[in-house]
C-alpha atoms as a PDB file:
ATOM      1  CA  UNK A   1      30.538 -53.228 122.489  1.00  0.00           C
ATOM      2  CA  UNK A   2      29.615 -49.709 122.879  1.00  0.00           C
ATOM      3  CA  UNK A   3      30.434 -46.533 120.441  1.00  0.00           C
ATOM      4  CA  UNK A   4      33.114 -44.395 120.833  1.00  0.00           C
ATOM      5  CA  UNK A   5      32.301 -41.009 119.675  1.00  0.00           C
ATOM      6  CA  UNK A   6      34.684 -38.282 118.913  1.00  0.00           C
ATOM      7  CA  UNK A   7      34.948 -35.092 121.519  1.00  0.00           C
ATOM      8  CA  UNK A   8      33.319 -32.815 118.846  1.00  0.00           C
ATOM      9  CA  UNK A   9      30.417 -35.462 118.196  1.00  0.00           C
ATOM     10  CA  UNK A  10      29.752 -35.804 122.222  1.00  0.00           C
ATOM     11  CA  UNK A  11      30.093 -32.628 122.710  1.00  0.00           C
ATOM     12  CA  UNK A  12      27.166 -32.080 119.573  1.00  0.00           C
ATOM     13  CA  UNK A  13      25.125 -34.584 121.685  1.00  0.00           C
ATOM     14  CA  UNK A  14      25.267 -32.943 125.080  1.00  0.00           C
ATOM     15  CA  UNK A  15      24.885 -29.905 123.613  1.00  0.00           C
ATOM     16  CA  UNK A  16      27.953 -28.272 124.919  1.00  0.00           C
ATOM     17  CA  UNK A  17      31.005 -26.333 122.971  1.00  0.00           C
ATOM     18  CA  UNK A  18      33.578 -28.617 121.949  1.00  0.00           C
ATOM     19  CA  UNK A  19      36.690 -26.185 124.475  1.00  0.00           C
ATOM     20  CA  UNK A  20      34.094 -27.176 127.612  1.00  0.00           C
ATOM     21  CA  UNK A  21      33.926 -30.886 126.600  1.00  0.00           C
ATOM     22  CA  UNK A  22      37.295 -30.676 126.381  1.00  0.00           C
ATOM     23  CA  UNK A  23      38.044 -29.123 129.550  1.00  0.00           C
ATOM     24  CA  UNK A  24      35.743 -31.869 131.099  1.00  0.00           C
ATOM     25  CA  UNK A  25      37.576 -34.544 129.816  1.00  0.00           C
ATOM     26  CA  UNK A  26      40.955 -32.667 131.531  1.00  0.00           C
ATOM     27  CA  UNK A  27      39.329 -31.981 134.709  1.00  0.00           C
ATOM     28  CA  UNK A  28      38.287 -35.939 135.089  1.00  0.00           C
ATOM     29  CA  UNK A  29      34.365 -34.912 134.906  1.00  0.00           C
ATOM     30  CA  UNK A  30      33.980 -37.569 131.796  1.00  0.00           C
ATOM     31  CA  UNK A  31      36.054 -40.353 131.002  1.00  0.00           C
ATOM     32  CA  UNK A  32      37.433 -41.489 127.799  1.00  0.00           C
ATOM     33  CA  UNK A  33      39.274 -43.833 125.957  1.00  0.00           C
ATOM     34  CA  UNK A  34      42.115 -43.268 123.930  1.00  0.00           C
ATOM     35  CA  UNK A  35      43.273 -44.210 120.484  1.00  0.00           C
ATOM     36  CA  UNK A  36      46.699 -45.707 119.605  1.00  0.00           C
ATOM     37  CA  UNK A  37      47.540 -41.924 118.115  1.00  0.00           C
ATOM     38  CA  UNK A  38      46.318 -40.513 121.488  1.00  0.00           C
ATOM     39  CA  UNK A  39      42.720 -39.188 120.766  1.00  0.00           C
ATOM     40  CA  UNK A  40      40.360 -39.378 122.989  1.00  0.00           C
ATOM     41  CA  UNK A  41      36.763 -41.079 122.115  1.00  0.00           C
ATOM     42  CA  UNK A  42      33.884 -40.535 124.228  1.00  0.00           C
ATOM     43  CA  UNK A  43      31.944 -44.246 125.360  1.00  0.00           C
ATOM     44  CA  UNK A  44      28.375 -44.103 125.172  1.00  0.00           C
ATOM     45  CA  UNK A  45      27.887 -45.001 128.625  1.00  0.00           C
ATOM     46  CA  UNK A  46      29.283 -41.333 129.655  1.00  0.00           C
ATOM     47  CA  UNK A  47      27.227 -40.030 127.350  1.00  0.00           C
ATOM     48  CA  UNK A  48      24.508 -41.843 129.188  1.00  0.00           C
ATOM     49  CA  UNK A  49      25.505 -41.055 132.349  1.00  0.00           C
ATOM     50  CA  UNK A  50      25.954 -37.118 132.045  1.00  0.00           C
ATOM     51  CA  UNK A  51      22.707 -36.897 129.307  1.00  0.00           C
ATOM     52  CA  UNK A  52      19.898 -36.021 131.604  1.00  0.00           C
ATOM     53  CA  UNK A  53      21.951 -33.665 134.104  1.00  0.00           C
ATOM     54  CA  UNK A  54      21.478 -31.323 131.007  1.00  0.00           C
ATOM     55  CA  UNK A  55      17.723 -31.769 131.486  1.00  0.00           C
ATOM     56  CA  UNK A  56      17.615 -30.632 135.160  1.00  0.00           C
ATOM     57  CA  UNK A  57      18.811 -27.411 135.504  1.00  0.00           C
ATOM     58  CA  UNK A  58      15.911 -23.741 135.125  1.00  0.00           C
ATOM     59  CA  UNK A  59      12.995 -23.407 135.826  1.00  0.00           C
ATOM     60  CA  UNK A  60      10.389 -26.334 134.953  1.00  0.00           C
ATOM     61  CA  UNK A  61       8.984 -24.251 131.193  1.00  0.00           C
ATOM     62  CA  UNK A  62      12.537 -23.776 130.787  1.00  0.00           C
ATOM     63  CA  UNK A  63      13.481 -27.652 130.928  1.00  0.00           C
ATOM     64  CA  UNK A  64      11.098 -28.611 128.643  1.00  0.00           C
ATOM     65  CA  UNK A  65      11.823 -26.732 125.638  1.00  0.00           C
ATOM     66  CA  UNK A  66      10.288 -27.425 122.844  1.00  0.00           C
ATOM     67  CA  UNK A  67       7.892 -30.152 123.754  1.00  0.00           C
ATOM     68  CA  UNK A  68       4.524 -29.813 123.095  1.00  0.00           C
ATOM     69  CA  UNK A  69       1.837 -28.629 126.536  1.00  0.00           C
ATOM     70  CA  UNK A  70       0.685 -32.440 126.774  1.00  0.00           C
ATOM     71  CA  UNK A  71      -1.430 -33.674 129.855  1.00  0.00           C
ATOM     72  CA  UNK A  72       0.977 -36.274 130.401  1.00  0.00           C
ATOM     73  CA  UNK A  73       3.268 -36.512 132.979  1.00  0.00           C
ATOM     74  CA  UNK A  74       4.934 -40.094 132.264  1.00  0.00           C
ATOM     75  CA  UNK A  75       7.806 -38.169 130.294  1.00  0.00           C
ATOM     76  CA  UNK A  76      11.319 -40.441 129.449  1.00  0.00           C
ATOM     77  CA  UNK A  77      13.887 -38.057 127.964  1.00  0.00           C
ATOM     78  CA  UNK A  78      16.775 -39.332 126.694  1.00  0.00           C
ATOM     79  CA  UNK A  79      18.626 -39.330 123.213  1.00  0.00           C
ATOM     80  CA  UNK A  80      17.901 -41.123 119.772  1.00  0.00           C
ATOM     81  CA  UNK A  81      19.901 -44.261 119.418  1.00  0.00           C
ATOM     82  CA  UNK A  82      18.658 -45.334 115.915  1.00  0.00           C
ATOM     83  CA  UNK A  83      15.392 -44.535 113.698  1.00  0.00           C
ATOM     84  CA  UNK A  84      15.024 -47.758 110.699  1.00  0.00           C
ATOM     85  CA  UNK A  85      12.347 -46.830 108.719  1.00  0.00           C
ATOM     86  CA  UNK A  86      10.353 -49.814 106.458  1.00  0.00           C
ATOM     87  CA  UNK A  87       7.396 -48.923 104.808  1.00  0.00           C
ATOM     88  CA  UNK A  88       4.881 -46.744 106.280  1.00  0.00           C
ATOM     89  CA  UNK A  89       6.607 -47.595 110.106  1.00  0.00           C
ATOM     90  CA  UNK A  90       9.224 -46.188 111.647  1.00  0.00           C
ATOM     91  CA  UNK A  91      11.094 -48.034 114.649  1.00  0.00           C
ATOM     92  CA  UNK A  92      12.568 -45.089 117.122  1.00  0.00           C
ATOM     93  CA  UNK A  93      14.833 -46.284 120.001  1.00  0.00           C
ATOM     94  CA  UNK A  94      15.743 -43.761 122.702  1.00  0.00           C
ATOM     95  CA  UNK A  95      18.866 -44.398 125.528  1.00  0.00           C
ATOM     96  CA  UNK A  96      17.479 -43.238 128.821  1.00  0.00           C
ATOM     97  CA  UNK A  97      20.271 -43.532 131.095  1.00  0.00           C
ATOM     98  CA  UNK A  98      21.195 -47.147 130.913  1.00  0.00           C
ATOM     99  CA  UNK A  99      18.038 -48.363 129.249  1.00  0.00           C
ATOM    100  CA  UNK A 100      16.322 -48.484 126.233  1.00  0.00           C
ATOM    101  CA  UNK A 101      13.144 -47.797 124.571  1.00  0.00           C
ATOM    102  CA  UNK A 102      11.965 -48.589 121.250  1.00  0.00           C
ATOM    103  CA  UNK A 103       8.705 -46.824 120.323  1.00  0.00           C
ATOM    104  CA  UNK A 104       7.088 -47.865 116.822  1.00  0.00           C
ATOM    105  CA  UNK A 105       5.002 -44.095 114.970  1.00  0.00           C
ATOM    106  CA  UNK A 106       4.561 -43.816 111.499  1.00  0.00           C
ATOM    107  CA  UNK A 107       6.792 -42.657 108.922  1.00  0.00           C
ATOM    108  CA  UNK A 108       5.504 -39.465 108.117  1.00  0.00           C
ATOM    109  CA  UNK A 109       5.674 -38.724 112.270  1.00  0.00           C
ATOM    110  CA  UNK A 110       9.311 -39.510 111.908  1.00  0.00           C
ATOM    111  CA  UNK A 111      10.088 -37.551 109.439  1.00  0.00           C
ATOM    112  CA  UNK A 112       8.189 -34.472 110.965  1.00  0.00           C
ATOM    113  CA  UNK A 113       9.864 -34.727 113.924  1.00  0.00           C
ATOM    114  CA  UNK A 114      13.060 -35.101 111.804  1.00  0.00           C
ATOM    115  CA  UNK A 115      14.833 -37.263 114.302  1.00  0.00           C
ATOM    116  CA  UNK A 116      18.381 -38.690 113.897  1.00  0.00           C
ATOM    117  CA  UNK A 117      20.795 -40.479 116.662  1.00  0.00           C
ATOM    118  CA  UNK A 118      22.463 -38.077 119.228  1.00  0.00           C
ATOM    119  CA  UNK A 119      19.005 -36.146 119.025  1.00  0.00           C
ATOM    120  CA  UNK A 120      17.394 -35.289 122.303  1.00  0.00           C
ATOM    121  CA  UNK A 121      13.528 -36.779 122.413  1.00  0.00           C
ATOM    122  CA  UNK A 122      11.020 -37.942 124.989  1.00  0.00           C
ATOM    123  CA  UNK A 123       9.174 -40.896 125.384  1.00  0.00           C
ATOM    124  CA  UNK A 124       5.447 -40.042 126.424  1.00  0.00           C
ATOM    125  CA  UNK A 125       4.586 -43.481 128.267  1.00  0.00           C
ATOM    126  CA  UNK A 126       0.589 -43.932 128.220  1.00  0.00           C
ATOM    127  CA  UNK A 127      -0.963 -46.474 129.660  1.00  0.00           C
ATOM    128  CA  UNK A 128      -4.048 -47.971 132.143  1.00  0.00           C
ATOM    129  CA  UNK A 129      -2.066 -50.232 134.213  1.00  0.00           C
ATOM    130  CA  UNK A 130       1.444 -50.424 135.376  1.00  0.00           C
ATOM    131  CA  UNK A 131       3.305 -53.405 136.531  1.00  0.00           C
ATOM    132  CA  UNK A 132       6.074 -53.708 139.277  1.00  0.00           C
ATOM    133  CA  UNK A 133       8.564 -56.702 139.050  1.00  0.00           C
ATOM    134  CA  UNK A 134      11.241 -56.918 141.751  1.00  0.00           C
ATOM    135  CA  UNK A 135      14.692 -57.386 139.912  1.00  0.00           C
END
């Protein structure tokens, strides 16, 4: 089963005022679920689904932010699910749209990058040979 997260916690994650998240959920542009009391709790999957429209819009410099001027173009962005840290590992997994990735970096690269779930983050995918599989 997927979280439900409160308005004010998806609207922290989409990084959007809590009045607009609230006007989207009014207007029908997210869907939600509601409590017994009549709250309404945000599913992860529209979380998902609306996360990397917030990527897309300006001018290419402007979209990414804060990342660092790599070379590489193989660029996943999506949102921290969970960090565990054991030792002198740390085990990142980001949601990226309606898949995950689980990256393993060290500890102390963790911690730099301060990363916690709801967090927006990229996935820089390196590699000498990619493989197709038809699904």
């Amino acid at each position: 089963m997927r979280k439900l997260l409160a308005p004010r916690e998806a609207a922290a994650v989409l990084g959007v005022s809590y009045p607009t998240l609230k006007q989207w959920i009014y207007a029908g542009k997210i869907k939600t679920a509601k409590t017994p009391g009549g709250h309404h709790r945000v599913p992860e999957s529209e979380i998902d689904r609306l996360f990397p429209q917030k990527r897309d819009r300006g001018e290419p410099r402007q979209r990414r932010g804060d990342f660092r001027r790599i070379s590489g173009r193989n660029q996943l962005i999506g949102r921290v699910v969970s960090v565990k840290f054991d030792g002198l590992l740390a085990q990142v997994t980001l949601a990226i749209g309606e898949q995950k990735i689980t990256s393993i970096i060290t500890a102390d690269a963790a911690r730099e990058l301060r990363l916690k779930p709801g967090d927006r983050a990229a996935a820089l995918v390196k590699s000498t040979e990619v493989m197709i599989l038809r699904v």
